[in-house]
Protein backbone atom coordinates (compact mmCIF):
# COMPACT_ATOMS: atom_id res chain seq x y z
CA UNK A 1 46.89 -50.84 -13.27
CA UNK A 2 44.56 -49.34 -15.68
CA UNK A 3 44.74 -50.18 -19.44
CA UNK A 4 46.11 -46.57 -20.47
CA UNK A 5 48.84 -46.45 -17.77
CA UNK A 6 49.98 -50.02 -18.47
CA UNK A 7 50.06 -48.76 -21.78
CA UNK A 8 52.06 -45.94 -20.81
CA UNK A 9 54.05 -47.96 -18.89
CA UNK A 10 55.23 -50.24 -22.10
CA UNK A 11 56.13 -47.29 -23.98
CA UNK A 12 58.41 -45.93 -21.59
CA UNK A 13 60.01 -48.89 -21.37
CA UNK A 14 60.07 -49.51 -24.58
CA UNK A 15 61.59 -46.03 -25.37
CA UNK A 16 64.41 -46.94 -22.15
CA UNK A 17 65.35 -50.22 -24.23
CA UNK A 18 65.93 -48.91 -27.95
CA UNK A 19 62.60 -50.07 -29.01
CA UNK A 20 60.50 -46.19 -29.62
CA UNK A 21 57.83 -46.37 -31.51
CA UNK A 22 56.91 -50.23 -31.21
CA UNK A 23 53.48 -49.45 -30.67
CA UNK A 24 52.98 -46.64 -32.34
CA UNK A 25 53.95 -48.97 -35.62
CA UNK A 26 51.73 -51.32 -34.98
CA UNK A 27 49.06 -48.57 -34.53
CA UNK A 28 49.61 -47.11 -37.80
CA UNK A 29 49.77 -50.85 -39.29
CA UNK A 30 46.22 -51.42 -38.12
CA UNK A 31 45.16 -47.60 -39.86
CA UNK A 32 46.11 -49.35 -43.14
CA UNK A 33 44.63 -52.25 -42.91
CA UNK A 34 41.20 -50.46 -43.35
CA UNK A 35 39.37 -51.14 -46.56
CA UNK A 36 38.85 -47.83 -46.63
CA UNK A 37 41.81 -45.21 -44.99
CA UNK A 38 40.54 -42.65 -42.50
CA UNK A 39 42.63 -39.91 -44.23
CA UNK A 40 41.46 -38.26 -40.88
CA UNK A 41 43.37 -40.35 -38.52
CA UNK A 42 46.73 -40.84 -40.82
CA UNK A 43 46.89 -36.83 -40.16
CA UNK A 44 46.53 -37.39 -36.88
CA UNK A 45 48.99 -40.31 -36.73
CA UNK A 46 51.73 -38.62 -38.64
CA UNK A 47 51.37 -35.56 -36.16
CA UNK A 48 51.61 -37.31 -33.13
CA UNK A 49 54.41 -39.68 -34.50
CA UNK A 50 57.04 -40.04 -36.70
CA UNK A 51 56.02 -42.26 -39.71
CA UNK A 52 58.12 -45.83 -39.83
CA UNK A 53 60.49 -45.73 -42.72
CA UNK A 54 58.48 -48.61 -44.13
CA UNK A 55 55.48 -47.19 -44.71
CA UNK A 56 56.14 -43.30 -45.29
CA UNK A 57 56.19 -43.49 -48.84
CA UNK A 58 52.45 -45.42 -48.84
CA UNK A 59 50.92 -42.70 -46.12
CA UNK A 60 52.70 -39.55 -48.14
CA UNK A 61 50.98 -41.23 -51.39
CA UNK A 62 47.51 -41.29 -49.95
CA UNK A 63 48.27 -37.57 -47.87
CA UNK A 64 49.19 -36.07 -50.93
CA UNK A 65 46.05 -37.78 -52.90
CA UNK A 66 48.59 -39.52 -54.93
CA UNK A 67 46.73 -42.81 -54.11
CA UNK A 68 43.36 -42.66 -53.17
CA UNK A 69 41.54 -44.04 -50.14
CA UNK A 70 40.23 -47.42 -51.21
CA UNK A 71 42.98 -49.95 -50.93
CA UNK A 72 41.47 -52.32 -53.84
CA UNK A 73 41.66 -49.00 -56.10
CA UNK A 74 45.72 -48.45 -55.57
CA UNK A 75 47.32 -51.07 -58.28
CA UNK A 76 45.56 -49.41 -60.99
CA UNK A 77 45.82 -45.98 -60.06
CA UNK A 78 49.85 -46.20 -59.44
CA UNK A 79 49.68 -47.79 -63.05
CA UNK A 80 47.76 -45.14 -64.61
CA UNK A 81 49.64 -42.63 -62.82
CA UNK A 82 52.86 -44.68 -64.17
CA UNK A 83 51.46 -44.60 -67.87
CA UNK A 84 51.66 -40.45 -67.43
CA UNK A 85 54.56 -40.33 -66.40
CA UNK A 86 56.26 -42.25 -69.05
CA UNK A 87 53.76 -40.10 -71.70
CA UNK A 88 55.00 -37.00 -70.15
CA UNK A 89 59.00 -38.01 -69.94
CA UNK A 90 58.63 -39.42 -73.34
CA UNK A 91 56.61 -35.98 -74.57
CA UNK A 92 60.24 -34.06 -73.41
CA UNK A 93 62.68 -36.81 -75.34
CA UNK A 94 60.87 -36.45 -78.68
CA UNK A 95 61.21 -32.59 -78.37
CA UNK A 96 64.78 -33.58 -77.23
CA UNK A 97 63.91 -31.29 -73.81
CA UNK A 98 65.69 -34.02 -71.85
CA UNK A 99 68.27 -36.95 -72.71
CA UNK A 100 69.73 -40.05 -70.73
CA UNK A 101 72.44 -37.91 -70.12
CA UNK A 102 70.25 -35.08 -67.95
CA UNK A 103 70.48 -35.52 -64.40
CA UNK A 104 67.02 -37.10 -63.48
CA UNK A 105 66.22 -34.16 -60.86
CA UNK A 106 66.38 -31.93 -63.76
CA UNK A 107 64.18 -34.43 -65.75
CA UNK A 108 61.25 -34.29 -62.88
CA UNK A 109 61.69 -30.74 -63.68
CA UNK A 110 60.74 -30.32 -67.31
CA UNK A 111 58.36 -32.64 -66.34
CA UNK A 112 56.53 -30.65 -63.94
CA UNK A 113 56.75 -27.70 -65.69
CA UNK A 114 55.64 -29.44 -68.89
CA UNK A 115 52.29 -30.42 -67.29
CA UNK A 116 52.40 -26.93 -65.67
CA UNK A 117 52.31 -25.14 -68.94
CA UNK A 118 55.80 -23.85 -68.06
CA UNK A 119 58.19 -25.43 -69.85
CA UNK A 120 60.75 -22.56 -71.42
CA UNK A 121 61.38 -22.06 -74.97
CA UNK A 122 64.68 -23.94 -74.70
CA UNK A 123 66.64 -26.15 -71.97
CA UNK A 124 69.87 -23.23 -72.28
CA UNK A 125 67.23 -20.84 -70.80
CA UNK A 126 68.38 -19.62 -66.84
CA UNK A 127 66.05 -21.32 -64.08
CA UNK A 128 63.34 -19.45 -62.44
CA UNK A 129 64.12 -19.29 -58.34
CA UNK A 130 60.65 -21.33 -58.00
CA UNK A 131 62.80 -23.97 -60.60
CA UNK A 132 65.47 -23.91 -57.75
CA UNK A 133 63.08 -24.32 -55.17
CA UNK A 134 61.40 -27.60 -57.03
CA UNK A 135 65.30 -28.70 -57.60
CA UNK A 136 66.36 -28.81 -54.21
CA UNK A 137 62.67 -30.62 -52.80
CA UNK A 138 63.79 -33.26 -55.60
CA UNK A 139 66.91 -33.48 -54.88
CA UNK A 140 65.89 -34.57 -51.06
CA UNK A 141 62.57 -36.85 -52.03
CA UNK A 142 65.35 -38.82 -54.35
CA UNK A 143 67.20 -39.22 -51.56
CA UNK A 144 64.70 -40.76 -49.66
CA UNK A 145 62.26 -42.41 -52.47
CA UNK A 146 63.73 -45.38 -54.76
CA UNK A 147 61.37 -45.37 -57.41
CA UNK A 148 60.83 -42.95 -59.96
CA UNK A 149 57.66 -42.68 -60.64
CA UNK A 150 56.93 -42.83 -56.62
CA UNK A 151 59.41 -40.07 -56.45
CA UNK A 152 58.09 -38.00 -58.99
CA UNK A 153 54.65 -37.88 -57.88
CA UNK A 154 55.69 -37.21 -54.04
CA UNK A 155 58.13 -34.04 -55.56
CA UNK A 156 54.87 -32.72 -57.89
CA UNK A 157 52.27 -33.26 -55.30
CA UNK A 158 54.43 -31.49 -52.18
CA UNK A 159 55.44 -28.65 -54.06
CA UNK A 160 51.56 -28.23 -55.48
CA UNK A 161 50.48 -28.55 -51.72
CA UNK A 162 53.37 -25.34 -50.24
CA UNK A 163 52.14 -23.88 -53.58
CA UNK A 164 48.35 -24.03 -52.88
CA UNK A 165 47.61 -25.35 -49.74
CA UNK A 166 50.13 -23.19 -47.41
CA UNK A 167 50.52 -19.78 -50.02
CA UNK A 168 49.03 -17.86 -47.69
CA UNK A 169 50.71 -18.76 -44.38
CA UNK A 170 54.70 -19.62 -45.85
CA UNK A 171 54.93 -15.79 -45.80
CA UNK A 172 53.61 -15.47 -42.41
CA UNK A 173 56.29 -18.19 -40.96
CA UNK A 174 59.10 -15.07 -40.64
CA UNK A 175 56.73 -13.22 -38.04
CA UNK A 176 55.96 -16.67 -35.83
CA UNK A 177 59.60 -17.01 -35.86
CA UNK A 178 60.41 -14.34 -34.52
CA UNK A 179 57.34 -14.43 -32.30
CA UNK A 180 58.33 -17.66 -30.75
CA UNK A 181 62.21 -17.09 -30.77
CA UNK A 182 61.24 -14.26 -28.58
CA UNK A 183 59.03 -16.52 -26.57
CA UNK A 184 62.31 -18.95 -25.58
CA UNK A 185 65.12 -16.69 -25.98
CA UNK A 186 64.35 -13.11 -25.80
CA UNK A 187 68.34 -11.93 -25.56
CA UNK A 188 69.05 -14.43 -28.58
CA UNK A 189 66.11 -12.14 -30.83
CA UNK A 190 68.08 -8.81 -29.34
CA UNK A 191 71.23 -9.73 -30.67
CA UNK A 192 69.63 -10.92 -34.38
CA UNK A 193 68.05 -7.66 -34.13
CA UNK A 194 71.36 -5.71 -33.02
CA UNK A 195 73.08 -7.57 -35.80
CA UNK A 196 70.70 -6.63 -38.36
CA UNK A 197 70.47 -10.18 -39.27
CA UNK A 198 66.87 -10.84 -38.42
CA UNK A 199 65.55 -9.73 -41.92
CA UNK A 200 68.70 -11.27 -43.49
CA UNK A 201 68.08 -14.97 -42.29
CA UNK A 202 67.80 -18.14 -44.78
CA UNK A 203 64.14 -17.56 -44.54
CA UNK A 204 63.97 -18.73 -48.41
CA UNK A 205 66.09 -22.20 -47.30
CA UNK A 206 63.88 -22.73 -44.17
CA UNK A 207 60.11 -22.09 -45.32
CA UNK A 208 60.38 -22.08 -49.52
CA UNK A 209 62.78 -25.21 -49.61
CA UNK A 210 61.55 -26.25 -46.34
CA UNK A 211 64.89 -26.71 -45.11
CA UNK A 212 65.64 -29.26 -48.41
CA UNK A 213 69.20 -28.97 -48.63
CA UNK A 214 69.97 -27.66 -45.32
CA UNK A 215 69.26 -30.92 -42.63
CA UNK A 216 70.09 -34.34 -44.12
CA UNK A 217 67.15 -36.31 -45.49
CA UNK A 218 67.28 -38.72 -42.54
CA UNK A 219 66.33 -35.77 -40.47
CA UNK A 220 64.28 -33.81 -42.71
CA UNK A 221 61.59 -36.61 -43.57
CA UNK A 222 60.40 -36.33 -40.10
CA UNK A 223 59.43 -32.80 -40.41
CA UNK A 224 57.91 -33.46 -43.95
CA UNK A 225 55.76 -35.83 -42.22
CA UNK A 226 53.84 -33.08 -40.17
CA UNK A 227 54.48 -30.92 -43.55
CA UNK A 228 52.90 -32.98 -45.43
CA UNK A 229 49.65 -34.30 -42.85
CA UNK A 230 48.74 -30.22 -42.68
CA UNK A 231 50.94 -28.43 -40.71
CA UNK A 232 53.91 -26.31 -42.11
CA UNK A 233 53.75 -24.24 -38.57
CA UNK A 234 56.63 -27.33 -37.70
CA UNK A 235 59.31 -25.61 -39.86
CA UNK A 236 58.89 -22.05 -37.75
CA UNK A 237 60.04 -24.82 -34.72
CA UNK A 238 63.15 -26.38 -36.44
CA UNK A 239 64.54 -22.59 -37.45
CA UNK A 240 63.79 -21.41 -34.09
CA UNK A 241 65.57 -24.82 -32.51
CA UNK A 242 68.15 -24.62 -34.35
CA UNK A 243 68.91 -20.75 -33.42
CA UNK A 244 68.71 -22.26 -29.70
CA UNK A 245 70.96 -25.29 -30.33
CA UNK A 246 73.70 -22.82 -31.81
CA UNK A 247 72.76 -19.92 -29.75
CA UNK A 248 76.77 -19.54 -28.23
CA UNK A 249 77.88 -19.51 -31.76
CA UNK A 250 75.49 -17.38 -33.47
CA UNK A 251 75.84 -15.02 -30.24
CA UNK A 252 79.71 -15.13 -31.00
CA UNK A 253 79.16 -13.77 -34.42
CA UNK A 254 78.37 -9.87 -34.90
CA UNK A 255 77.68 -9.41 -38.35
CA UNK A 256 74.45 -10.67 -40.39
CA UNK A 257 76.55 -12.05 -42.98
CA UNK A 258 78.19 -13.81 -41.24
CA UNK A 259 75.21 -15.21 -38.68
CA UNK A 260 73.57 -16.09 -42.25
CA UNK A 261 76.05 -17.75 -43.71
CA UNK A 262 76.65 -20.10 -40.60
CA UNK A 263 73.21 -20.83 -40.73
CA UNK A 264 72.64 -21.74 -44.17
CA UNK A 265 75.82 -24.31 -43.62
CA UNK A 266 75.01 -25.69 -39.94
CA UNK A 267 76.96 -28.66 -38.66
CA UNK A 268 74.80 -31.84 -39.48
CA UNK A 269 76.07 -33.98 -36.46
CA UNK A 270 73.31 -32.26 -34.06
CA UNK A 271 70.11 -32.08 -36.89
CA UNK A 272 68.06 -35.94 -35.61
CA UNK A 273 68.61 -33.56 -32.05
CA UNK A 274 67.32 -30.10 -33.12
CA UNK A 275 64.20 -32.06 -35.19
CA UNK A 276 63.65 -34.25 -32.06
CA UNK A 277 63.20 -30.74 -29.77
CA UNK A 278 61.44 -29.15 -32.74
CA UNK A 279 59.51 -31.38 -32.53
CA UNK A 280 58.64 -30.59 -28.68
CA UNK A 281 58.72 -27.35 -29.02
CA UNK A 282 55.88 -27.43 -31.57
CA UNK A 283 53.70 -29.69 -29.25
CA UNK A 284 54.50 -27.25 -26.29
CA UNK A 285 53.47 -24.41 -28.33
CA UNK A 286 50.44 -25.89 -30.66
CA UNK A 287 49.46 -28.93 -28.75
CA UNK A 288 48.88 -31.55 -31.37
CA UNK A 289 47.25 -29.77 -34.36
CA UNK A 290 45.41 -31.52 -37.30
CA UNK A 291 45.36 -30.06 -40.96
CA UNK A 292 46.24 -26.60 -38.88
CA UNK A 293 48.68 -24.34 -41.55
């Protein structure tokens, strides 16, 4: 038996007996023992595989260019990055922006908007739908970062990255949806189309929010890991999976109210599933693609 099949070999038997992704850990734990990290190969890594819960917050940090590649370099740029964040949240208290008794999504905020040169005239004024977008993205990263100042940074640096990075192809994901729902269910796109519904479709939940506040964070962080290693192509896979998971229901349903309404509220029992074939789907369709938008 050759070295890559017995390899192949372990993994499916590793997958058969509850232990996926044994050897694709210890392949990412040898990526970070570099000196230096091949930002190169993380990408690659968190394409292929979904990132162990251990060390997702480290990889997002150096993705995102929170930390930087040099390992001896990483203490003392999380403390200076610490020291601005306490300048900046203390900046907001002395103008009396924020309190102990605002809700500390809201806090990362004024925060981001303060060092965005947005901050409003006054806290009373109504929030901006980009504000909305930056709450709900918070309001998931909390879920799944403990620290603050971890946190913050991770919410900042992956709404900078839709913001810059992918500004040009977000608005493109409608079109590959329906490109590719036509691709695996051609009578499903007929009835959307029928309905009405296809230009009425949480398009601003799935690609703006990234589907932040729609599958549970559990779910959700392994599609932020391919979002966040270059490609945001993965979300056009999860709308277009779950449309196919659903399909008897949505099919069921002849108005586009009421086909968008289900799907901005879809049962949360099936989401590790529909992220799983996503997932597929998107390797089917792209193959494994690296820093591709």
């Amino acid at each position: 038996m050759t070295e890559d099949s017995q390899r192949n070999f372990r993994s499916v038997y590793y997958e058969k007996v509850g232990f996926r992704g044994v050897e694709e850990k210890k392949s990412l734990e040898i990526l970070l023992k570099d000196d230096r990290l091949d930002i190169e190969k993380l990408c690659t890594f968190s394409q292929r595989f979904p990132l162990p819960s251990m060390y997702r917050a480290l990889v997002w940090k150096v993705l995102l260019g929170i930390l930087p590649p040099h390992h001896e370099s990483h203490a003392q740029v999380m403390m200076y990055r610490k020291e601005q964040y306490c300048d900046v949240l203390h900046a907001l208290e002395v103008v009396r922006f924020v309190s102990d008794a605002t809700p500390q999504v809201e806090v990362y905020l004024r925060m981001y908007q303060l060092e965005s040169g947005k901050l409003p005239r006054s806290p009373s004024f109504p929030l901006e739908p980009e504000d909305e977008v930056f709450l709900a993205i918070a309001k998931a990263v909390e879920e799944m970062v403990e620290d603050s100042v971890d946190c913050y940074w991770i919410i900042r640096s992956f709404v900078n990255q839709l913001n810059n990075k992918y500004r040009e192809s977000l608005p493109q994901l409608p079109k590959a949806f329906e490109q590719y729902l036509n691709l695996e269910d051609s009578r499903l796109l007929s009835h959307l189309k029928t309905c009405s519904a296809l230009s009425r479709l949480p398009y601003d939940l799935w690609f703006k929010r990234c589907f932040a506040g729609c599958l549970p964070e559990s779910s959700l962080q392994r599609v932020w890991d391919k979002v966040v290693s270059g490609s945001c192509k993965i979300l056009v896979f999860v709308a277009v999976e779950i449309l196919l998971t659903f399909k008897i229901k949505v099919m069921a349903l002849n108005s586009a109210e009421k086909i968008t309404k289900f799907l901005e509220n879809i049962p949360q029992d099936s989401s590790d599933a529909i992220v799983s074939k996503a997932i597929d789907l998107w390797h089917k369709h792209c193959g494994t693609p690296v820093h591709s938008a």
